[in-house]
Each structure stands twice: as structure tokens, then as C-alpha cells.
Protein backbone atom coordinates (compact mmCIF):
# COMPACT_ATOMS: atom_id res chain seq x y z
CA UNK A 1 146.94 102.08 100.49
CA UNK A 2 148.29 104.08 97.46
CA UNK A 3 147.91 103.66 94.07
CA UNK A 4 149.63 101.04 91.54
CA UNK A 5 153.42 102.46 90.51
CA UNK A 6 154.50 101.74 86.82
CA UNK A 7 157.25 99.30 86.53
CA UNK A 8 160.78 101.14 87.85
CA UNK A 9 162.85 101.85 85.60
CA UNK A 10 166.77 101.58 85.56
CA UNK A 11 168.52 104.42 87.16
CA UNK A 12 170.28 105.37 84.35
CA UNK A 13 167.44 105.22 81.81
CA UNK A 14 165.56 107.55 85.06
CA UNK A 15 168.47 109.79 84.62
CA UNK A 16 168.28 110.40 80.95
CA UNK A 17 164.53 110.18 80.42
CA UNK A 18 164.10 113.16 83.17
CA UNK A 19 165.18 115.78 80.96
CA UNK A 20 163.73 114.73 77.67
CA UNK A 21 160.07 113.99 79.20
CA UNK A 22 159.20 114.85 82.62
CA UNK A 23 158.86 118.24 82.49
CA UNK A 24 160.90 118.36 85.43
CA UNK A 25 162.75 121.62 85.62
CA UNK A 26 165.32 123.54 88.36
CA UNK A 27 165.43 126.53 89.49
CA UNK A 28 168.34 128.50 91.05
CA UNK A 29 169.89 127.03 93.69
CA UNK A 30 169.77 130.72 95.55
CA UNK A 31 166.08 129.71 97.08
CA UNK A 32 165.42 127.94 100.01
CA UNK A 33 169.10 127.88 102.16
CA UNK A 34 170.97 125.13 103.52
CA UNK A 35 168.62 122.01 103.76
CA UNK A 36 165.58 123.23 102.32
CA UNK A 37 163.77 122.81 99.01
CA UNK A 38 161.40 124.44 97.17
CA UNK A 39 159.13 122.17 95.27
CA UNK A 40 156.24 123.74 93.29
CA UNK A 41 154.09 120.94 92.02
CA UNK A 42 151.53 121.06 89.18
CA UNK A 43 150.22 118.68 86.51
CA UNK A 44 153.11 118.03 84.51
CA UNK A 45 155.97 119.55 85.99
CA UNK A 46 157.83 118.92 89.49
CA UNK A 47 160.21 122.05 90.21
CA UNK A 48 162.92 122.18 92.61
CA UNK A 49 164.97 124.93 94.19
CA UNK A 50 168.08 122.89 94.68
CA UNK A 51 169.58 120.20 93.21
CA UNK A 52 171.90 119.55 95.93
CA UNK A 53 171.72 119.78 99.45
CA UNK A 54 174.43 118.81 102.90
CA UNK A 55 173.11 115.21 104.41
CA UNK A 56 171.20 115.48 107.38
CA UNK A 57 168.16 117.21 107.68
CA UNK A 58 166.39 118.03 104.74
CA UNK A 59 163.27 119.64 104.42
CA UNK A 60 160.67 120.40 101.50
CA UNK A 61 158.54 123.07 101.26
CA UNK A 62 155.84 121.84 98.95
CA UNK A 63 153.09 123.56 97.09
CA UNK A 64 150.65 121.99 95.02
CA UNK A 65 150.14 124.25 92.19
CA UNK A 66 148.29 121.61 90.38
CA UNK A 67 144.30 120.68 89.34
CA UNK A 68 145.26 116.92 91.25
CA UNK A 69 146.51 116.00 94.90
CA UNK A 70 149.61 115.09 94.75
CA UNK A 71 152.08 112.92 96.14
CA UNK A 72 155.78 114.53 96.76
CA UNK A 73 158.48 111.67 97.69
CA UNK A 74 162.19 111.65 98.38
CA UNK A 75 163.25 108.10 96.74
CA UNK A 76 165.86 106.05 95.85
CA UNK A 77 167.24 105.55 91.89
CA UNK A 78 165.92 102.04 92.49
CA UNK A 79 162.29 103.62 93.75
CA UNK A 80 162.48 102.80 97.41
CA UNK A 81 160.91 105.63 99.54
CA UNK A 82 162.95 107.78 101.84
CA UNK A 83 159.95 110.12 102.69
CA UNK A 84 156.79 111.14 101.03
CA UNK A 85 153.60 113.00 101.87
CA UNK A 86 150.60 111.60 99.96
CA UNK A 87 147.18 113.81 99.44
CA UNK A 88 148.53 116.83 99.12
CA UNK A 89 145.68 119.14 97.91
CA UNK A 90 145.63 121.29 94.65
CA UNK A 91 146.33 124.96 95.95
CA UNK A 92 148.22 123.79 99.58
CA UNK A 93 151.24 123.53 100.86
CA UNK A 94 153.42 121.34 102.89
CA UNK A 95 156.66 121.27 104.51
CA UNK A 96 158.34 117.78 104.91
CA UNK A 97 160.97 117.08 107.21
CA UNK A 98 163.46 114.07 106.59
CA UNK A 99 166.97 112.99 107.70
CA UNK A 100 169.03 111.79 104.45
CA UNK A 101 172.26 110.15 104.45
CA UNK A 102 174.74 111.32 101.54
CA UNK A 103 173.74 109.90 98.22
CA UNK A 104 172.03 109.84 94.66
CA UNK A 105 168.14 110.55 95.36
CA UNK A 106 165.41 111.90 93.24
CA UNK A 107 162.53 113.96 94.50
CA UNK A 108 159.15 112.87 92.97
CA UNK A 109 156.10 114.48 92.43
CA UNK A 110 152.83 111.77 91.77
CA UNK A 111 149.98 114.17 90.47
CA UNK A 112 147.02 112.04 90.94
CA UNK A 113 149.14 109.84 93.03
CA UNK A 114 149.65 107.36 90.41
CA UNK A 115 152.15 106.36 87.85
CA UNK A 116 156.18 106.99 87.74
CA UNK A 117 155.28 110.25 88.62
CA UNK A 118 157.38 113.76 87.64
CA UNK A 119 161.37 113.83 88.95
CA UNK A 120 164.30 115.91 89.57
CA UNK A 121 167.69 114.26 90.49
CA UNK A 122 168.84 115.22 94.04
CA UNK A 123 172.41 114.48 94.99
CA UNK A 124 173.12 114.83 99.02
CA UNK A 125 176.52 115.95 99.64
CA UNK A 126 179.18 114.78 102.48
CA UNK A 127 177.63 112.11 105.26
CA UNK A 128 180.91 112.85 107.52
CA UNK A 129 179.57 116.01 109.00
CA UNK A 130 176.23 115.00 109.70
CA UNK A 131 175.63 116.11 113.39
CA UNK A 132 175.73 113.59 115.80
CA UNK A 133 172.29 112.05 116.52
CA UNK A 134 170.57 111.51 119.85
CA UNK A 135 171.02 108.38 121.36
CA UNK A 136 167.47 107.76 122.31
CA UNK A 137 166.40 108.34 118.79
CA UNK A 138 168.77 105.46 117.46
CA UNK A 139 166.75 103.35 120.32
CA UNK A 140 163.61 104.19 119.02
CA UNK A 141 164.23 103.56 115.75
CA UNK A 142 165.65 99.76 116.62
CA UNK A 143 162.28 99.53 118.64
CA UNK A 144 160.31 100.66 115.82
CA UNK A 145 162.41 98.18 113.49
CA UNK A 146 161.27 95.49 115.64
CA UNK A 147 157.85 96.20 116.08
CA UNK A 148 158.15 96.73 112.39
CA UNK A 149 159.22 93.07 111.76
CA UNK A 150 156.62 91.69 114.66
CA UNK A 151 153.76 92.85 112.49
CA UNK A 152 154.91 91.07 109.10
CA UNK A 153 155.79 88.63 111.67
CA UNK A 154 152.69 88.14 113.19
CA UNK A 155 150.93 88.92 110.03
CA UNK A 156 151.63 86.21 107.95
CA UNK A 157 149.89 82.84 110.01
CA UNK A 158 146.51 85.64 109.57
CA UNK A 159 146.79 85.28 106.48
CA UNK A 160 147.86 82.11 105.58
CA UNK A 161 144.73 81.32 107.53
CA UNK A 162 142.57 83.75 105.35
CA UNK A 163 143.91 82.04 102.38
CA UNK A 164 143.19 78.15 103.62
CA UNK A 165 139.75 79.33 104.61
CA UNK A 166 139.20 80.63 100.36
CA UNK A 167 141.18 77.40 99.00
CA UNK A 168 138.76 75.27 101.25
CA UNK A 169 135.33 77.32 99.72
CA UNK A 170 134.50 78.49 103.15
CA UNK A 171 133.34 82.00 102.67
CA UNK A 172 131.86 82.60 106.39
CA UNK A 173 135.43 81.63 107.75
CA UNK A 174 136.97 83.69 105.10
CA UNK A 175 134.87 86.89 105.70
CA UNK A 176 135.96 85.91 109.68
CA UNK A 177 139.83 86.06 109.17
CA UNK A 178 139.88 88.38 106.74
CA UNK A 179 140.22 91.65 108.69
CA UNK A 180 142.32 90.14 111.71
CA UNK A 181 144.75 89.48 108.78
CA UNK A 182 145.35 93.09 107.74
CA UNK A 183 146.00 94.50 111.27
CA UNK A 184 149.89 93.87 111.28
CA UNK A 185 149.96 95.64 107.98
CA UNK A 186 147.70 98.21 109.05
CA UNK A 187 149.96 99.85 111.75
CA UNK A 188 153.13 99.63 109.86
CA UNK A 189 151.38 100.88 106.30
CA UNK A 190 154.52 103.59 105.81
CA UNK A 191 156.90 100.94 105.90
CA UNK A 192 155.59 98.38 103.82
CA UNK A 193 154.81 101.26 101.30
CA UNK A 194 158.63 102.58 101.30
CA UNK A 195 159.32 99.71 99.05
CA UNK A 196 157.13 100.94 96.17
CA UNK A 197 156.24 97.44 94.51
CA UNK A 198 154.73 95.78 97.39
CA UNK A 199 151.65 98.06 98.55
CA UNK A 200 150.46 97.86 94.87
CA UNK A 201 149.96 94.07 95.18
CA UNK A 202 148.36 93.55 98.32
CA UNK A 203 146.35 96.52 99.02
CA UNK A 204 145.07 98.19 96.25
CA UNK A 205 141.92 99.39 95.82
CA UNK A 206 139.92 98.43 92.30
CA UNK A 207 140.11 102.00 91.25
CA UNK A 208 143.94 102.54 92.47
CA UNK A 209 144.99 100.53 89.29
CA UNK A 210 146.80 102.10 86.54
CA UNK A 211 145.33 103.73 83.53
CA UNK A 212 145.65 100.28 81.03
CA UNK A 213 146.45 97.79 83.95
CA UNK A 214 143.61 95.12 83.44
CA UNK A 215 141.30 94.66 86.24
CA UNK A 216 140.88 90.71 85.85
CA UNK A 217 145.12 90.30 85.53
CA UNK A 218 146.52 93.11 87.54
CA UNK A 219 143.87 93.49 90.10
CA UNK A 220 145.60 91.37 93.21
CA UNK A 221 145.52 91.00 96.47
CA UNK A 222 142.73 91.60 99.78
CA UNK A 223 140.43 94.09 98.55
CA UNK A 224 139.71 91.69 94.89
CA UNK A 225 139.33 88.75 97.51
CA UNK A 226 137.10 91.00 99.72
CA UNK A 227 135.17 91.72 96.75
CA UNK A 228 134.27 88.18 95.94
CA UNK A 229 133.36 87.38 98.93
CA UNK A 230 131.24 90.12 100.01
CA UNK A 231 129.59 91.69 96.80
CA UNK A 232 129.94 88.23 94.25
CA UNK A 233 129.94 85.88 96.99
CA UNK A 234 131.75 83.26 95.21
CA UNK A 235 135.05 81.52 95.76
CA UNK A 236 136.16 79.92 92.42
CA UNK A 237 139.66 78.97 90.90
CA UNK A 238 140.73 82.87 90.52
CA UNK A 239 140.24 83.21 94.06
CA UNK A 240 141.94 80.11 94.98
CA UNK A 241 145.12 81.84 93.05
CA UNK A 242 144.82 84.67 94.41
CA UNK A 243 144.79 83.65 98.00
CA UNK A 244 148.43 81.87 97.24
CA UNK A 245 149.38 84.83 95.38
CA UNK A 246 148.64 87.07 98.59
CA UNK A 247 150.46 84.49 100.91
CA UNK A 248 153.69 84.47 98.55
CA UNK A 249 153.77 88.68 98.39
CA UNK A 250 152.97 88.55 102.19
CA UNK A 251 156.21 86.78 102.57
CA UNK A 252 158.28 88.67 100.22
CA UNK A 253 157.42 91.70 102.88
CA UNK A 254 158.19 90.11 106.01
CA UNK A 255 161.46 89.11 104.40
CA UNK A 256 161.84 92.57 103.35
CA UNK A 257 160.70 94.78 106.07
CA UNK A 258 164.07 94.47 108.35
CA UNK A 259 165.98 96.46 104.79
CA UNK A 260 163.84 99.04 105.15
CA UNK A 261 164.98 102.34 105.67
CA UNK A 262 164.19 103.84 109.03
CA UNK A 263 164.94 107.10 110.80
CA UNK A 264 163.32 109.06 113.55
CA UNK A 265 162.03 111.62 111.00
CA UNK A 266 160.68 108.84 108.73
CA UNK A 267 158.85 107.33 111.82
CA UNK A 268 156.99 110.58 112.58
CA UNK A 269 156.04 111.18 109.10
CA UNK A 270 155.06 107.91 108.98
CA UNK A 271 152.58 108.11 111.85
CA UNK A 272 151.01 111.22 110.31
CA UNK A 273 150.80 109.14 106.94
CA UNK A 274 148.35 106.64 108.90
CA UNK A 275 146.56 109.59 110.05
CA UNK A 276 146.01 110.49 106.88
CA UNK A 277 145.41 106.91 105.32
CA UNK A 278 142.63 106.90 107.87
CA UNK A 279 141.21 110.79 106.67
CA UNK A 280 141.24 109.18 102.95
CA UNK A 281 140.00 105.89 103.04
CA UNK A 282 138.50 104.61 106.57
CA UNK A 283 136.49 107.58 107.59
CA UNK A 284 135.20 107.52 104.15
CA UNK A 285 134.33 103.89 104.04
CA UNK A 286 135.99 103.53 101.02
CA UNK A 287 138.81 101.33 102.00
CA UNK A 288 136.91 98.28 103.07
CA UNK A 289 133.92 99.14 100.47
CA UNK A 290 132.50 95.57 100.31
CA UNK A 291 133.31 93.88 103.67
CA UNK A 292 132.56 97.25 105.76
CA UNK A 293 135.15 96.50 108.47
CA UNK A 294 136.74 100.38 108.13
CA UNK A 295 136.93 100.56 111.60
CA UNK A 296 139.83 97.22 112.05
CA UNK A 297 141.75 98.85 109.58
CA UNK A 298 141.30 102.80 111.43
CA UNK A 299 142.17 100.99 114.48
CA UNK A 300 145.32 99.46 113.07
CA UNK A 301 146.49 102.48 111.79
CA UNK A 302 145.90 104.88 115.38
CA UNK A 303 147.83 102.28 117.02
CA UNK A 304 150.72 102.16 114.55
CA UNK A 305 150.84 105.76 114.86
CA UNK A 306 150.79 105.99 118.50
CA UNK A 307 153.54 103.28 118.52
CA UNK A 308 155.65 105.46 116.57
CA UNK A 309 154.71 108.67 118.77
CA UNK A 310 155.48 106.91 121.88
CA UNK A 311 158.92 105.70 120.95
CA UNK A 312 160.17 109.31 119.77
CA UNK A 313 157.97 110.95 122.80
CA UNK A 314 161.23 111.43 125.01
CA UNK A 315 162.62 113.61 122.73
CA UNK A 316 159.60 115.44 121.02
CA UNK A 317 158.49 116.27 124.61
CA UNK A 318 161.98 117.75 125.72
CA UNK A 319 161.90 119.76 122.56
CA UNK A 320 158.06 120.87 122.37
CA UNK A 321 156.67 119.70 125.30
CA UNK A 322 153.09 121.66 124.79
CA UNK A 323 153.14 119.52 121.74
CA UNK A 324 153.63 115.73 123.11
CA UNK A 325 150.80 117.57 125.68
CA UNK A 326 148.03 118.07 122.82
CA UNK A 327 148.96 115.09 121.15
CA UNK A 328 148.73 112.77 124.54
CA UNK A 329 145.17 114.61 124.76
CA UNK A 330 144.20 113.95 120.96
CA UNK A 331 145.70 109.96 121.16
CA UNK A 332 143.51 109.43 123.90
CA UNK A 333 140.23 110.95 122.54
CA UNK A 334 140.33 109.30 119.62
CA UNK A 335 141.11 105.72 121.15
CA UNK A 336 138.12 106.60 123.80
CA UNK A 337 135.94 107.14 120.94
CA UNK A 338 136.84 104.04 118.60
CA UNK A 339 136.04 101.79 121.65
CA UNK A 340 132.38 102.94 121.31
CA UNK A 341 132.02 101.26 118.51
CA UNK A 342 133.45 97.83 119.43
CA UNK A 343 131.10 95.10 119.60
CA UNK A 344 133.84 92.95 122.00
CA UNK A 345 136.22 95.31 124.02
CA UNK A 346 138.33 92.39 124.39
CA UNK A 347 139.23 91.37 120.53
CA UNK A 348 139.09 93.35 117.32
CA UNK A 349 135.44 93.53 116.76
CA UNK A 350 133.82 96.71 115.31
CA UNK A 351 130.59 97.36 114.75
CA UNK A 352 130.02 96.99 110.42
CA UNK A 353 131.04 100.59 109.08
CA UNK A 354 127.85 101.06 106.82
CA UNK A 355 125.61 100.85 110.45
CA UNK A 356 127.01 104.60 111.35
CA UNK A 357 125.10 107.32 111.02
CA UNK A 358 126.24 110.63 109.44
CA UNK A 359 126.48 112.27 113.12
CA UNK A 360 129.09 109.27 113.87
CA UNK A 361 131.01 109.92 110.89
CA UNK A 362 131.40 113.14 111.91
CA UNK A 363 132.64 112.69 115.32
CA UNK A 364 135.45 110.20 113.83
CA UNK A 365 136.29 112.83 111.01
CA UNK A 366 137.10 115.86 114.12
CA UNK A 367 138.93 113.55 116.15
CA UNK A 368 141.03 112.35 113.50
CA UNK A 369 142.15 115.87 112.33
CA UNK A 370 142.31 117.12 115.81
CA UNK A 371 145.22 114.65 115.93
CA UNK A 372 147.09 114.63 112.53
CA UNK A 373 147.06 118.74 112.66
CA UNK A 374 149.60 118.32 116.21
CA UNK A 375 151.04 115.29 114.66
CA UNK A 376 152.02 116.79 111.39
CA UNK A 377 154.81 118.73 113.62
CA UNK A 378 155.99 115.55 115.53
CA UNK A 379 158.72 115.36 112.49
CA UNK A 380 160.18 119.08 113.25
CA UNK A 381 160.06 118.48 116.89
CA UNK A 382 162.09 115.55 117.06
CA UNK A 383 165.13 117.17 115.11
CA UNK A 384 165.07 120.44 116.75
């Protein structure tokens, strides 16, 4: 779940705003080589090494020199996500690995991880000379594309569903389908959030809006549903709306989600994303803060990440096979440990989220970074 995005501008009024407000500056192409780019974040400013770089593989070397976590992305004019890494902390660093086609791009820091966020222009040069890619990669990425398009698939009669059950008043059989309806999106987060207007109008959180947004108007989607029915236990007209309103965006994904781009390097920093969706918001209990059911959601997003690990696993283990090893090992203890917590090992039941106890909590929070610290080199591994 990120935060709310302000409205995307055109790419030309991007292109001439950059320099007159962003505080986006360059610095000399000399750092950095072939491929790689320097990006010191901070605050207000978003600098770059390069401003052009050969298609292919492309890879950032972040630092947050900022008071905020930031968010660095590689996007589109028209703010569609190549690649991003969200939560970066003030005072760390990152290095992102992505495969980009030739093309007009802009590389965007998100201090906070809200708003338009601070750019730089990014042009990739040639296309032609790209090296040839592994064949087994291109098959993983049509089986991720498909798995991809079987969530919104699959997604959609949940929560059509969810929404009857609030249009008919019926807040026990609302509170029932409202988690099975977030599992598709759940373990395919990184896709649905490459679009940039979606994410903010089915998952955000109450405080994920914008600075000015108004929480009765602009507040959409699950978590103000899951609010009403959990904490104000009501189901009025608003409600009513809103349920249609999620139904309608719902769709506008699943008709979206096979134009999404998709490369192997986008699928492993996508799994590590869920990882890290899960470090930010499940473990914390923050996600599902009303309705408690943290643990559907975490579960959603292991197995999308595992999905995505398993289709680029022939590869990754050829190239780094010590690290396909660990992450096998890491996969599997966490899975072994979320099953202690279901309350039906046959369905999607978990035990309420507020009922752990701080020694629980724990054991989630170690398993989960003893797999996003292997999985945050599944990206390298792959291209090697």
C-alpha cells in the first residue's frame, strides 16, 4: 500500500517544471560507469550521476541523505512505474537493479513517500544492442503475466461479493468477505502499484492521504469500508457508494494489469517489495488497523513473492546457487511459521492480529528479514 500520488502531470509541463522547482540537480556524468547511477536523495533535492545511460541493465545506487524514508522510482513521463524501492531509510543506501528498454524516463525520488515527488529526466539510449535475454526468463515473465491477470481475475467476484454484502446492510457477511477479497491483490501488490493511480484508490491507508486531500471525499476504497465496519459499525449511503466505487476501480485494474510492464528484474524487485510491504504494515498491525486480519494480507504477500522467486529460480540458482539455497530455507520457515497461526489449515483463516503477543511479533519480524535480506539480491542474480 503506498501513499496517495498528486494528479500526473503532462510530460511536457514535467519537463519544464523540473528545472524551475524540483530542486532536482545533475551531476557529472563521469560517476557511476556504464549502467549505473548515483542518486543521493534528501528532502528537497533528487541528484543523479547520469542523465543518460545504454538500455539494458540499469542500476541505482541510492542513498538517502534525507530526515524522511524515501521512495526512489524509475517511471514513465506518463507516471507508470518501471522500478522503485519504497522505505528507504534516512542515512541508508540501496542499490536497485532494473532492465530498461530505450526511451524517455525520469528517476523519482518520494521523500516521505508521498506527493509528485523530486525528478531528473533520464533518457536510455539505443534498444538494438541490448544483449540477448535468456529464454527461460521471457517464460517466467509470461507465467508471471498470467498469474498476474489470474489474481485481478479471481479478485474481482471477492469483491463484488464484499460489496453486495455492504449494499445489502449485512455487516457480519461483510466483515466475512472482506479479507478473502484482498488476497489476489495482495500477492501481485508491485504490479497493481506500477500504474501509480490505482493503489491510491483502493488501498490506502487513512493517514496515506495527501496533505489537503479531504478525508470524507478522497478517502476511498477497503481500508474506509473496513473502518466502518469494524470501528463505526455502520453501513449507510457513503458506504453503499463506496462499495460500487471499489467494484468499478477493481475492474479498471483487471483490465489494466495485462499493459503492465514486466521484466525478470521487475519481478524480483517486486517480490522483495512484498517483503517489505509486510516489514511496514502487517508485522506492525497497521495495515488492517480496524479489522485485525494482518496476517491474510502477510500471507498474500509471502506467496506472491515466492511465486515470483520460483519462476526466476532456474536462473538465480545457476547464477548464485548458495543464494536460491538460503532463500529455499528462509521461504520455508516463514510459511512453517504463518501456519501456526491459522485457525483452519485448509482456508485462509488467521487467528485476529491484535491476539499476538509481543514474543509472536517478534518471531514474524526475524523471519521476515531473514528472507528479504537474501531476497534483496534475487534482482542481481538473475542478470548476472
Amino acid at each position: 500500500m503506498r501513499a496517495v500520488r498528486l494528479s500526473v502531470v503532462t510530460a511536457a509541463a514535467t519537463a519544464a517544471a523540473l528545472t524551475a522547482v524540483t530542486g532536482c540537480t545533475e551531476k557529472s556524468d563521469a560517476k557511476g560507469g556504464s549502467g549505473t547511477i548515483e542518486v543521493t536523495a534528501a528532502d528537497t533535492e533528487c541528484d543523479t550521476s547520469s542523465k543518460s545511460v545504454p538500455a539494458g541493465q540499469v542500476t541505482l545506487k541510492i542513498e538517502n541523505k534525507g530526515s524522511k524514508a524515501t521512495e526512489v522510482e524509475i517511471v514513465f513521463p506518463d507516471d507508470r512505474i518501471v522500478s522503485e524501492k519504497e522505505n528507504i531509510g534516512p542515512g541508508t543506501k540501496y542499490t536497485l537493479t532494473a532492465e530498461v528498454k530505450a526511451g524517455s524516463y525520469e528517476i523519482a525520488c518520494r521523500p516521505g513517500m508521498k506527493g509528485h515527488g523530486v525528478r531528473q529526466k533520464l533518457t536510455v539510449t539505443g534498444g538494438s544492442k541490448v544483449a540477448k535475454r535468456d529464454p527461460r526468463l521471457d517464460k517466467a515473465v509470461a507465467a508471471y503475466r498470467e498469474y498476474a491477470q489470474e489474481q485481478a481475475d479471481e479478485t474481482l467476484p471477492k469483491a463484488k461479493a464484499f460489496a453486495e454484502a455492504v449494499k445489502d446492510g449485512d455487516i457480519a457477511a461483510a466483515k466475512k468477505e472482506y479479507a478473502p477479497s484482498r488476497l489476489g491483490w495482495e500477492r501481485t501488490e508491485p504490479v497493481a502499484e506500477s500504474f501509480g493511480d490505482i493503489d491510491p484508490l483502493v488501498d490506502v491507508r487513512e493517514d496515506g492521504l495527501e496533505e489537503g486531500q479531504d478525508l470524507e471525499k478522497d478517502w476511498t476504497g477497503w481500508h474506509r469500508l473496513e473502518k466502518s465496519l469494524w470501528q463505526d459499525k455502520k453501513i449507510g449511503a457513503t458506504e453503499k457508494k463506496l462499495a460500487d466505487r471499489l467494484v468499478a476501480d477493481l475492474t479498471d485494474w483487471q483490465k489494466r494489469v495485462g499493459k503492465a510492464v514486466i521484466t525478470p528484474t521487475s519481478m524480483a524487485n517486486g517480490a522483495k517489495e512484498l517483503l517489505d510491504e509486510v516489514a511496514t504494515g502487517k508485522v506492525t498491525g497497521e495495515e488492517e488497523r480496524y479489522s485485525h486480519t494482518d496476517l491474510v494480507d502477510f500471507k498474500g504477500n509471502v506467496e506472491g513473492a515466492e511465486k515470483a522467486y520460483e519462476l526466476l529460480k532456474p536462473v538465480a540458482g545457476e547464477n548464485d546457487a548458495a543464494l536460491t539455497k538460503e532463500l529455499d530455507k528462509q521461504f520455508t520457515a516463514l510459511n512453517t511459521l504463518l501456519d501456526k497461526y491459522r485457525t483452519d489449515k485448509t482456508s485462509y483463516d488467521f487467528v485476529s492480529y491484535d491476539k499476538l503477543g509481543k514474543s509472536d511479533v517478534k518471531d514474524l519480524q526475524d523471519a521476515v528479514n531473514a528472507l528479504a535480506e537474501p531476497l534483496s539480491k534475487l534482482a542481481a542474480a538473475v542478470v548476472k
